[in-house]
Structures are given as C-alpha cells and as structure tokens.
C-alpha atoms as a PDB file:
ATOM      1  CA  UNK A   1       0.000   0.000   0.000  1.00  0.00           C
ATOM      2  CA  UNK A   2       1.583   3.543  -0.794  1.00  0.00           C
ATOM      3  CA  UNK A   3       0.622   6.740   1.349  1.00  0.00           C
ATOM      4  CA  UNK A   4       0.154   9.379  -0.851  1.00  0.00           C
ATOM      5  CA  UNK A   5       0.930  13.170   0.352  1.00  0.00           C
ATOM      6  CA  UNK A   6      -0.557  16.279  -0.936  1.00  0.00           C
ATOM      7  CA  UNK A   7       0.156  19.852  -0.281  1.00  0.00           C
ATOM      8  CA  UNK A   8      -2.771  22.468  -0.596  1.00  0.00           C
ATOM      9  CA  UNK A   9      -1.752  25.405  -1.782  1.00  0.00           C
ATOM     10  CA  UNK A  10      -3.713  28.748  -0.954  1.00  0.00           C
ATOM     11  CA  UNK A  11      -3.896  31.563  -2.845  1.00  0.00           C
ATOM     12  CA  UNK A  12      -5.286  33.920  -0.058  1.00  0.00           C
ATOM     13  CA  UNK A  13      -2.922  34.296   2.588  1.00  0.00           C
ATOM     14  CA  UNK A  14      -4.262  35.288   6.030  1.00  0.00           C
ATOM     15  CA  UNK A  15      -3.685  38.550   6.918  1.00  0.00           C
ATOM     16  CA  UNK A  16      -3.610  40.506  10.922  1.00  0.00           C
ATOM     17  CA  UNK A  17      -4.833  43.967  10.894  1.00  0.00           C
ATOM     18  CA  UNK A  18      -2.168  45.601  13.631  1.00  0.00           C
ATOM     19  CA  UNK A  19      -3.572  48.898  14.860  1.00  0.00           C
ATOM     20  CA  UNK A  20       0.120  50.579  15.491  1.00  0.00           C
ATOM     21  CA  UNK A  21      -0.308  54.207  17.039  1.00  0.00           C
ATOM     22  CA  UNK A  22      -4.285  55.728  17.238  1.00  0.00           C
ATOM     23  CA  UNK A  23      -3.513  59.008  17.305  1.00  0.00           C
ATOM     24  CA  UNK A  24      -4.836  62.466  18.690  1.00  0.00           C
ATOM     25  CA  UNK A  25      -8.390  60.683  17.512  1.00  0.00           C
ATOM     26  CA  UNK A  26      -8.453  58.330  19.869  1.00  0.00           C
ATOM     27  CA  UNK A  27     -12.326  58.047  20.444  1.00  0.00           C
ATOM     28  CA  UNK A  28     -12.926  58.185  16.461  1.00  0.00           C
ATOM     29  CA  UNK A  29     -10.249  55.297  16.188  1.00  0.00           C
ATOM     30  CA  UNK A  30     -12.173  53.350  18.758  1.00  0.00           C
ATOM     31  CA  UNK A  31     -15.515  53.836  16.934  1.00  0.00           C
ATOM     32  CA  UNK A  32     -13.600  52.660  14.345  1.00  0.00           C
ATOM     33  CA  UNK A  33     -12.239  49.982  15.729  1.00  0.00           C
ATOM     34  CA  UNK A  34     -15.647  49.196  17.040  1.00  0.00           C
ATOM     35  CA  UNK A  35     -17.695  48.785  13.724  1.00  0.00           C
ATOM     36  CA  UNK A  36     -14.563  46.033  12.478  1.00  0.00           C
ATOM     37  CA  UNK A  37     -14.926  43.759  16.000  1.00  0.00           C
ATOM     38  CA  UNK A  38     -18.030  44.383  16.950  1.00  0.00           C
ATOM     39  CA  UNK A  39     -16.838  45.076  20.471  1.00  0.00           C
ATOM     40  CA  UNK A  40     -17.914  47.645  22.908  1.00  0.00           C
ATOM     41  CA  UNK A  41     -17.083  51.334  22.873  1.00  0.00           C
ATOM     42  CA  UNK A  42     -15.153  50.877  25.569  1.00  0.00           C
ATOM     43  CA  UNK A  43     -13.398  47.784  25.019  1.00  0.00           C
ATOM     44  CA  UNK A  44     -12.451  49.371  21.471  1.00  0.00           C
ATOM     45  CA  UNK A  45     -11.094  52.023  23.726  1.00  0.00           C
ATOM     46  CA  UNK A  46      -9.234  50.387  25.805  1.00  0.00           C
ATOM     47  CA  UNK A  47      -7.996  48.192  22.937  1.00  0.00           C
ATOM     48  CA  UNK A  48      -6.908  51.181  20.471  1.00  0.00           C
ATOM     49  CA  UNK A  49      -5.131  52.961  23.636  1.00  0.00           C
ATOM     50  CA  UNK A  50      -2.948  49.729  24.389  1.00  0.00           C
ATOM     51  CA  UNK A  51      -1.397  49.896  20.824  1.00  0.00           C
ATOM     52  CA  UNK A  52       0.060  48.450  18.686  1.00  0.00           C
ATOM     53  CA  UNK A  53      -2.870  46.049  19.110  1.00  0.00           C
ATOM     54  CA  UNK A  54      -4.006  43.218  16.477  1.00  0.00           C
ATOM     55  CA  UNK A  55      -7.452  44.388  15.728  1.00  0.00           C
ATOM     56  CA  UNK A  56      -8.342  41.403  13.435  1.00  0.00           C
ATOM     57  CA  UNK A  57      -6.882  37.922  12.753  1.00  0.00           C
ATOM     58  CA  UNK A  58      -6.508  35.540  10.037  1.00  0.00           C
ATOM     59  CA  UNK A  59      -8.850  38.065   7.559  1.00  0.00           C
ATOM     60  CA  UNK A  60      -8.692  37.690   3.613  1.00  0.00           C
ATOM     61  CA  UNK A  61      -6.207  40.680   1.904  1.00  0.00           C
ATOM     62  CA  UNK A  62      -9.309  42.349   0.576  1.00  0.00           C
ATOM     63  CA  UNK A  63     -10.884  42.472   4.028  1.00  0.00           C
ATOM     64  CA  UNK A  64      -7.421  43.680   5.661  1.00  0.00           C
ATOM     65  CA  UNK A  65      -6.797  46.043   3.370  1.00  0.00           C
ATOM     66  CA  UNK A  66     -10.514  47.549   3.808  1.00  0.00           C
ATOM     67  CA  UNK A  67      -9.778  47.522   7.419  1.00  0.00           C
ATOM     68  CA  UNK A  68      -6.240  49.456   7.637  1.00  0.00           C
ATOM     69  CA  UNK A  69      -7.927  52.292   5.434  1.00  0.00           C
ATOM     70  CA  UNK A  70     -11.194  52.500   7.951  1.00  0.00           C
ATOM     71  CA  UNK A  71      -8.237  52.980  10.095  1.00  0.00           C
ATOM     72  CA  UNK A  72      -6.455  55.494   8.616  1.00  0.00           C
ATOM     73  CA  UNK A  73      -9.444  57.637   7.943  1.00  0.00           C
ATOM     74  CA  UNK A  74      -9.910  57.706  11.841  1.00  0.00           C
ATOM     75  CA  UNK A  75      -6.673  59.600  11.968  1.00  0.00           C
ATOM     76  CA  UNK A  76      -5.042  56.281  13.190  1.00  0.00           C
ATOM     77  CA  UNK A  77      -1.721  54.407  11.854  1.00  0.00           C
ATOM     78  CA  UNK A  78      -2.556  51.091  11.183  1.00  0.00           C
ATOM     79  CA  UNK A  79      -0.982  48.163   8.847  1.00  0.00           C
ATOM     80  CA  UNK A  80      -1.965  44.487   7.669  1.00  0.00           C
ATOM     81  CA  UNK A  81       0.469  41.393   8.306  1.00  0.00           C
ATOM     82  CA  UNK A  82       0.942  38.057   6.346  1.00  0.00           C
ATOM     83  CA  UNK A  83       0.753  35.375   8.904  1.00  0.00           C
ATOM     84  CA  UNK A  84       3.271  32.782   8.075  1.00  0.00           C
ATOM     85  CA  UNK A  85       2.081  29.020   8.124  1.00  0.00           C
ATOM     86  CA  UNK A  86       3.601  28.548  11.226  1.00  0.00           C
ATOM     87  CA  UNK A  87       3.396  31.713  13.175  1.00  0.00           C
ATOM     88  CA  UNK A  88      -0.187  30.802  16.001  1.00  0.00           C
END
C-alpha cells in the first residue's frame, strides 16, 4: 500500500490587521475599531489605547486592506500582516 501526500496550496494568505499608534483621535479610532470587531465602545477604547494592538486575525487581503484604510481615515496608523504558516 503507498501513502500518498498532498500539499494544498492557498492563494489567499491570512492577513492581521495591527492597529500601530491611534492618534490624537483616539475616540474616532475606537468607533472605528468598534464597527470592524463588533466590540464595545469601551473595550475598542481600551484596545486602540494599548497599541500596537491586532485588531483582526486571520482576515482575507481584501478584508485587511478595507480595514487598515477605515483605520487610517480615523486619523489612526494602522498596517496588515501576512501570517506565516507557522506563526499561532
């Protein structure tokens, strides 16, 4: 009997939205922050003060991308990471 091995490939690398300084906006940032997680006001508070903070995980490009600009238009600085296959 042979074992056969396949690797799946996936286009669509997983991306982290890292929210890296909020700004003088803080409270627009965390209404920001807010609409993307669904969270409280104050937990998105709390959560865009302790920065840098990963504000989503494991999101398609598109979505991360979406994300870093709501962001940015809250006066915040904000980036998207590739999570490598064996980073948890």
């Amino acid at each position: 009997m042979t074992v056969e091995y396949f690797l799946l490939v996936c286009d669509d690398v997983p991306h982290d939205v890292v929210l890296t300084d909020p700004g003088a906006r803080v409270i627009d940032v965390a209404q920001a922050v807010r609409r993307l997680t669904g969270l409280s006001l104050w937990r998105s508070k709390v959560l865009a003060t302790q920065a840098p903070a990963v504000i989503l995980n494991n999101v398609p490009a598109e979505a991360a991308a979406a994300a870093v600009s709501a962001l940015r238009d809250a006066g915040a600085e904000a980036e998207t990471r590739e999570r490598s296959e064996w980073s948890s």
